[in-house]
C-alpha atoms as a PDB file:
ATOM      1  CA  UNK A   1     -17.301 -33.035  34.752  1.00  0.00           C
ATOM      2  CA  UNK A   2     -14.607 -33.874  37.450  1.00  0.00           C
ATOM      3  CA  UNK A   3     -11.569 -31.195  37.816  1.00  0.00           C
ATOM      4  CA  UNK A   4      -9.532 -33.147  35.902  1.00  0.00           C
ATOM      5  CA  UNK A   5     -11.017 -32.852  32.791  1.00  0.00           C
ATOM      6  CA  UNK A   6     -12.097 -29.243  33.401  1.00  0.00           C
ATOM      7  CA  UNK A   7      -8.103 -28.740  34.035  1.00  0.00           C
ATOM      8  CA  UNK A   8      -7.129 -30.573  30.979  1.00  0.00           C
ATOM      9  CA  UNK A   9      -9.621 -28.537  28.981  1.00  0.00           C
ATOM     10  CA  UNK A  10      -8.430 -25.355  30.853  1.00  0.00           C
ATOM     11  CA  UNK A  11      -4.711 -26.249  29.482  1.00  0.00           C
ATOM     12  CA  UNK A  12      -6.058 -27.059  26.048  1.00  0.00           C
ATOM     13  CA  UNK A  13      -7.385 -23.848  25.677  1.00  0.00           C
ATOM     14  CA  UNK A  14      -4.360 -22.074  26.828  1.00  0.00           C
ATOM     15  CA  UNK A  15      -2.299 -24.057  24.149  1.00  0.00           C
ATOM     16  CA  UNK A  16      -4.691 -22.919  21.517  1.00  0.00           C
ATOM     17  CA  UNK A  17      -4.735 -19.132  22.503  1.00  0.00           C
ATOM     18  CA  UNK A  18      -0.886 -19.172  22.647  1.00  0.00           C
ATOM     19  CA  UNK A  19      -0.508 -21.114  19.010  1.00  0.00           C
ATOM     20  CA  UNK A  20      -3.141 -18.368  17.861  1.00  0.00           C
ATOM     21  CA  UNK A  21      -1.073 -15.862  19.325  1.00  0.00           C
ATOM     22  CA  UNK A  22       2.055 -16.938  17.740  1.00  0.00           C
ATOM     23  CA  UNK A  23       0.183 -17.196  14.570  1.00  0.00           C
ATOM     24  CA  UNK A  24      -0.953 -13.973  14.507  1.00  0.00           C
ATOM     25  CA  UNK A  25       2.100 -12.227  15.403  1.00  0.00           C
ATOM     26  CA  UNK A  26       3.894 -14.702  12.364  1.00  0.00           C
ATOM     27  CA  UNK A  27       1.593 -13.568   9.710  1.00  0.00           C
ATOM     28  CA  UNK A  28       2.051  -9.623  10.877  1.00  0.00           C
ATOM     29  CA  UNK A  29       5.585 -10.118  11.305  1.00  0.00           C
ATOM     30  CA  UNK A  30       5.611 -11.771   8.051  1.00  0.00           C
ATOM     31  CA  UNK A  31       3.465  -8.941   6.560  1.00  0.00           C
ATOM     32  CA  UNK A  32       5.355  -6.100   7.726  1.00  0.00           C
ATOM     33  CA  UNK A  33       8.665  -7.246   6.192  1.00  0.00           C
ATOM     34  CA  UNK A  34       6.920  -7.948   2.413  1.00  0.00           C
ATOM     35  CA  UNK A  35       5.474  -4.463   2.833  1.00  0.00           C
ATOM     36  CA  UNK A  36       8.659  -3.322   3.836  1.00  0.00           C
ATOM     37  CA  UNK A  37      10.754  -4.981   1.104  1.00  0.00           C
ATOM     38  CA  UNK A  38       8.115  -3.750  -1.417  1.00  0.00           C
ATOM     39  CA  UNK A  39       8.825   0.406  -0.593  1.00  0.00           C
ATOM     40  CA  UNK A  40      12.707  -0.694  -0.028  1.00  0.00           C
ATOM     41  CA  UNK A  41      12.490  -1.714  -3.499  1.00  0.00           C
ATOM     42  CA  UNK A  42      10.226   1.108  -4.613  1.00  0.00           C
ATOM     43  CA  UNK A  43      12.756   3.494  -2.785  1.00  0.00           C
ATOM     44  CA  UNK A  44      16.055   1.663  -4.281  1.00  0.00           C
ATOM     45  CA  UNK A  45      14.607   1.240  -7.617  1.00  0.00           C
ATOM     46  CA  UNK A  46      13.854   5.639  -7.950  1.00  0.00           C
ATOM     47  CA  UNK A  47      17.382   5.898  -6.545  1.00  0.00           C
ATOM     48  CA  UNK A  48      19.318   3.095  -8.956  1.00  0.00           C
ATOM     49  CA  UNK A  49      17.122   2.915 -12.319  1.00  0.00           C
ATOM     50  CA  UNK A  50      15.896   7.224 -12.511  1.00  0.00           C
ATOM     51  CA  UNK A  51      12.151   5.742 -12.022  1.00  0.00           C
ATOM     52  CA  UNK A  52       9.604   7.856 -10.766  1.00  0.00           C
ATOM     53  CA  UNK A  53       7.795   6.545  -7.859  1.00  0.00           C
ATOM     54  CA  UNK A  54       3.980   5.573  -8.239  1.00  0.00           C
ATOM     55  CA  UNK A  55       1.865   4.585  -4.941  1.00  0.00           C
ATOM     56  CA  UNK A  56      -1.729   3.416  -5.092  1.00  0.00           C
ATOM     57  CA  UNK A  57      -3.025   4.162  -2.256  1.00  0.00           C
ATOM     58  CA  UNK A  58      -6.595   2.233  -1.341  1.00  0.00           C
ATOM     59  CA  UNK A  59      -8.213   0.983   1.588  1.00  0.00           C
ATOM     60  CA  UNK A  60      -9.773  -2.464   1.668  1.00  0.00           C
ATOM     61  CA  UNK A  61     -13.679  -1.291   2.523  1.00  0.00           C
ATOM     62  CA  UNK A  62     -13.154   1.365  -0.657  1.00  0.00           C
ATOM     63  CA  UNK A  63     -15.235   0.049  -3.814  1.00  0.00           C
ATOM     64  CA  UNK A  64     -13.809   2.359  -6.258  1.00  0.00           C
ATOM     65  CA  UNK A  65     -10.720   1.197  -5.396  1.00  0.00           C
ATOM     66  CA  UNK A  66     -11.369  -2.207  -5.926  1.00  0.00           C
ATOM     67  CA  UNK A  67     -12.703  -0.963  -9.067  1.00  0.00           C
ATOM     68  CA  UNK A  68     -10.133   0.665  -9.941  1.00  0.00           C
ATOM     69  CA  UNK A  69      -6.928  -1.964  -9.443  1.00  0.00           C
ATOM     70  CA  UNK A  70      -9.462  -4.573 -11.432  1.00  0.00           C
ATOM     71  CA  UNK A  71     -10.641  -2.014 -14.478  1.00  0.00           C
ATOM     72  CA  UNK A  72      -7.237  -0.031 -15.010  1.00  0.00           C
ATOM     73  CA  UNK A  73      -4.166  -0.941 -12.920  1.00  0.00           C
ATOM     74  CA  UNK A  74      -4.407  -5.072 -14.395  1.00  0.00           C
ATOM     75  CA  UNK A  75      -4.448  -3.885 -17.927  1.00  0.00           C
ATOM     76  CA  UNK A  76      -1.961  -5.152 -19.776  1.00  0.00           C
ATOM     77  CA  UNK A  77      -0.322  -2.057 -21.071  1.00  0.00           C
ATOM     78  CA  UNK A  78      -0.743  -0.564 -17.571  1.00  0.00           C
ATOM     79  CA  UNK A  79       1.362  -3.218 -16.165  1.00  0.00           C
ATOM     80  CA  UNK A  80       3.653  -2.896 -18.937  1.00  0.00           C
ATOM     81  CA  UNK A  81       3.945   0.809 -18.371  1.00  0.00           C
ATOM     82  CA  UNK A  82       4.360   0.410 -14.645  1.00  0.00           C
ATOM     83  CA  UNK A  83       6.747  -2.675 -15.004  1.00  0.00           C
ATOM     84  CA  UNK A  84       9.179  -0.768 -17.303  1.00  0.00           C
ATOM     85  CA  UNK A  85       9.145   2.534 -16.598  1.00  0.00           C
ATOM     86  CA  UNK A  86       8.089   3.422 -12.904  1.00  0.00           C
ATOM     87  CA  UNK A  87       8.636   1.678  -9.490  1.00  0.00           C
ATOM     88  CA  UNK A  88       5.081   0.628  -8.262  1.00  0.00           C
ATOM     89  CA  UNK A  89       4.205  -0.254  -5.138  1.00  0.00           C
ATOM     90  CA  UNK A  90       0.054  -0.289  -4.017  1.00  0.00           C
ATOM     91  CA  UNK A  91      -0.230   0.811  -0.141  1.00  0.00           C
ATOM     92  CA  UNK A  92      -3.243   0.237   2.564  1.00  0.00           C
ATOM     93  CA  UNK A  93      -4.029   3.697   3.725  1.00  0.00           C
ATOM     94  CA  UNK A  94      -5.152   2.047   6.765  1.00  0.00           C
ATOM     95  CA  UNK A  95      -2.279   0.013   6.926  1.00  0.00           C
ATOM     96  CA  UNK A  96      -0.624  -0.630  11.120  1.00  0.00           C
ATOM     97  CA  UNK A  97       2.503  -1.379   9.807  1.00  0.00           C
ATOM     98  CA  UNK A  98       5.507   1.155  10.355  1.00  0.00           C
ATOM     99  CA  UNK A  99       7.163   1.867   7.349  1.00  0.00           C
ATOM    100  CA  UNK A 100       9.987   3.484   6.388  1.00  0.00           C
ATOM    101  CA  UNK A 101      11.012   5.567   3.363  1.00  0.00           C
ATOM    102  CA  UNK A 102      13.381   7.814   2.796  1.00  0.00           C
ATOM    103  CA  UNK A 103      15.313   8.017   6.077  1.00  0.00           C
ATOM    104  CA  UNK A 104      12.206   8.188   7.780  1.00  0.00           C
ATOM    105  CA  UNK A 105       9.506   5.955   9.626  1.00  0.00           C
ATOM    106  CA  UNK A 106       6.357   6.930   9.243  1.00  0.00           C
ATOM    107  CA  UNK A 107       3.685   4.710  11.428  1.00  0.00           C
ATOM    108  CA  UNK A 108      -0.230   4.346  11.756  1.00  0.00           C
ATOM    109  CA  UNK A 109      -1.699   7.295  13.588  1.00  0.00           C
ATOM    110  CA  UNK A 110      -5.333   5.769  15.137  1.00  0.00           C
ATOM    111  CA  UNK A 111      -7.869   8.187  15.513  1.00  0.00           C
ATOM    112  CA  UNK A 112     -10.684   6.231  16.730  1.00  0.00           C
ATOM    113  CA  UNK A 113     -11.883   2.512  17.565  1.00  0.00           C
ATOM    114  CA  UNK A 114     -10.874   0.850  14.449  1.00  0.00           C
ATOM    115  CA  UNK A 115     -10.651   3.927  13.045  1.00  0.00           C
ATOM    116  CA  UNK A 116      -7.074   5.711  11.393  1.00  0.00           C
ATOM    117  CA  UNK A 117      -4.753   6.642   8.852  1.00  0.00           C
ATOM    118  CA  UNK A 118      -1.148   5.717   8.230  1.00  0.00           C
ATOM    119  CA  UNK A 119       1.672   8.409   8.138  1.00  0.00           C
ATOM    120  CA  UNK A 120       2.652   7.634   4.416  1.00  0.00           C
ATOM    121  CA  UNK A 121      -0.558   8.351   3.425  1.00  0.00           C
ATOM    122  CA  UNK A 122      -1.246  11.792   5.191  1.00  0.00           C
ATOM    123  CA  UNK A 123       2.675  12.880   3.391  1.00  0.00           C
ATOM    124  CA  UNK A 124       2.011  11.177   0.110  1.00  0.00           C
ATOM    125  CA  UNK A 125      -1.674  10.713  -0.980  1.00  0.00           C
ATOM    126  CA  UNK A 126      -3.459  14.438   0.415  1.00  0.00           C
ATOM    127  CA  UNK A 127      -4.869  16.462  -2.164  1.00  0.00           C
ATOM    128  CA  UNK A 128      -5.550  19.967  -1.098  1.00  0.00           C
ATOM    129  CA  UNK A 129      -5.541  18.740   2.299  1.00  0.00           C
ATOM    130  CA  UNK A 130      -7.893  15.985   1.851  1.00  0.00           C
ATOM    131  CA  UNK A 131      -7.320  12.654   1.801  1.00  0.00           C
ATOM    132  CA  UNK A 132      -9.819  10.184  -0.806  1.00  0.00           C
ATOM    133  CA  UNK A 133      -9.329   7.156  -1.885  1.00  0.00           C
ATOM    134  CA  UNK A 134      -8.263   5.745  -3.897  1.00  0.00           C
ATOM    135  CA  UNK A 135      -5.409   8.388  -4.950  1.00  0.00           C
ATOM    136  CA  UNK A 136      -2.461   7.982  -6.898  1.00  0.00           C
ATOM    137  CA  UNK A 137       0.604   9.627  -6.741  1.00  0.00           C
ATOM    138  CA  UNK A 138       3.635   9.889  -9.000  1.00  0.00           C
ATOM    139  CA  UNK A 139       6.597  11.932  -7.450  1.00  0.00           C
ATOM    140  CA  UNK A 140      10.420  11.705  -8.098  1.00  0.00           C
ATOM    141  CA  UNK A 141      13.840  11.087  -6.192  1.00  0.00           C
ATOM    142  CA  UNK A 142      13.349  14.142  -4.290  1.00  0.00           C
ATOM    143  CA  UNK A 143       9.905  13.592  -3.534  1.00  0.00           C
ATOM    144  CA  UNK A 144       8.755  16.249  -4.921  1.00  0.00           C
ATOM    145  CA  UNK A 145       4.665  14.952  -6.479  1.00  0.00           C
ATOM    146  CA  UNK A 146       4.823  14.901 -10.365  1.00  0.00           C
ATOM    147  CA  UNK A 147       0.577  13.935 -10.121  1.00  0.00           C
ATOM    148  CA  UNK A 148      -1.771  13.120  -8.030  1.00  0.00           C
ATOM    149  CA  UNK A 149      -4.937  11.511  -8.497  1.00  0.00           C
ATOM    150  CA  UNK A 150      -8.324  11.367  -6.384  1.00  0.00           C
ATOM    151  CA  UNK A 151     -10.915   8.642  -7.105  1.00  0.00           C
ATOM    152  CA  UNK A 152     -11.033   6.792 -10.212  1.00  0.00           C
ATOM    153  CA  UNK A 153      -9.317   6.995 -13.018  1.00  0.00           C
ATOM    154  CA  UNK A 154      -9.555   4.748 -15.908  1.00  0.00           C
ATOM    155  CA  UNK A 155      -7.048   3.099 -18.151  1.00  0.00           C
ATOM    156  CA  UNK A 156      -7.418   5.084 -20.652  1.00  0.00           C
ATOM    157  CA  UNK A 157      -7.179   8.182 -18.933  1.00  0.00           C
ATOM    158  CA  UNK A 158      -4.072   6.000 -16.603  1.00  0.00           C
ATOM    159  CA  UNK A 159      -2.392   5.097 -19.808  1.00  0.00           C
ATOM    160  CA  UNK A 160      -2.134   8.524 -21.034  1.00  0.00           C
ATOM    161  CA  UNK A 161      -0.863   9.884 -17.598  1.00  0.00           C
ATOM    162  CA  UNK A 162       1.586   6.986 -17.214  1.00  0.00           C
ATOM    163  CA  UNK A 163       2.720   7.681 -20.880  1.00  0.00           C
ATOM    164  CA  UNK A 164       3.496  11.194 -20.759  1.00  0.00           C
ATOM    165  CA  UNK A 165       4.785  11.377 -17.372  1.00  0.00           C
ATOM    166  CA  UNK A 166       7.362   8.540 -19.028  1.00  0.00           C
ATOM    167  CA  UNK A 167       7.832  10.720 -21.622  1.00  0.00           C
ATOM    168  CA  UNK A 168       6.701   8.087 -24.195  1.00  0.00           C
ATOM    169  CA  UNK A 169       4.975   9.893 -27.378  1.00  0.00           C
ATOM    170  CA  UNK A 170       0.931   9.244 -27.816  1.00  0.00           C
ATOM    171  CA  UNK A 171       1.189   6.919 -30.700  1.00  0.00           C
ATOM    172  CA  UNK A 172       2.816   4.036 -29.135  1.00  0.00           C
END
């Protein structure tokens, strides 16, 4: 191979590990500001419409989760509850990306290779001091945690939390 094709190959694969780059940092970029807009909206929605706020929080290696957002949070009447009556917004534990709520930014606290646990979920989702996943928590304007969940909870049993916590009577 003479040096100009090694150089031309050299350049080529400087081109691709800048577009990757760029890429990368687009779809973060990208990704922090949905996540953002989502808890803006959770946030402006408590504030505007009286909702109570309701976070599933999950991480993506957690089975029960999965489980759990398949069996009971895409039910029908579980998106109907959640739609109408409560501002929903699902969160990655595990998540990197800063967010902020409620005049504050909380950010992803590493504790490990690979290994950590975002801010939001340490204030919102810790149940007796423990943190298991998935949890789900219902609080109000002020913050203050109406229920909390740990591990999996079914739509029945969701349906009947989401209902009464609405304030919507049993036989509807």
């Amino acid at each position: 191979m003479g040096p100009e094709l090694k150089l031309g190959m050299m350049r080529y694969a400087h081109l691709v590990l800048l577009g990757a780059a760029w890429l990368a940092g687009s779809v973060t970029g990208a990704a922090q500001d949905t996540l953002n807009r989502s808890i803006q909206s959770l946030e402006q929605r408590m504030e505007t419409e009286g909702k109570l706020g309701v976070v599933f929080f999950y991480t993506e290696w957690c089975a029960v989760c999965h489980a759990m957002e398949h069996v009971a949070l895409q039910n029908p009447e579980v998106r109907r509850l959640l739609d109408d009556r409560f501002a929903f917004v699902a969160f990655d534990a595990e998540s990197e990306v800063p967010v902020e709520f409620g005049g504050q930014v909380f950010r992803y606290r590493p504790s490990g290779v690979r290994a950590g646990i975002h801010e939001w979920t340490l204030e919102l989702a810790s149940v007796d001091g423990k943190i298991n996943y998935p949890t789900l928590t219902v609080f109000n304007a002020q913050n203050e945690i109406l229920f909390q969940h740990s591990g999996l909870l079914g739509k029945e049993a969701l349906i009947a939390v989401l209902k009464e916590l609405a304030g919507e009577s049993n036989g509807r």
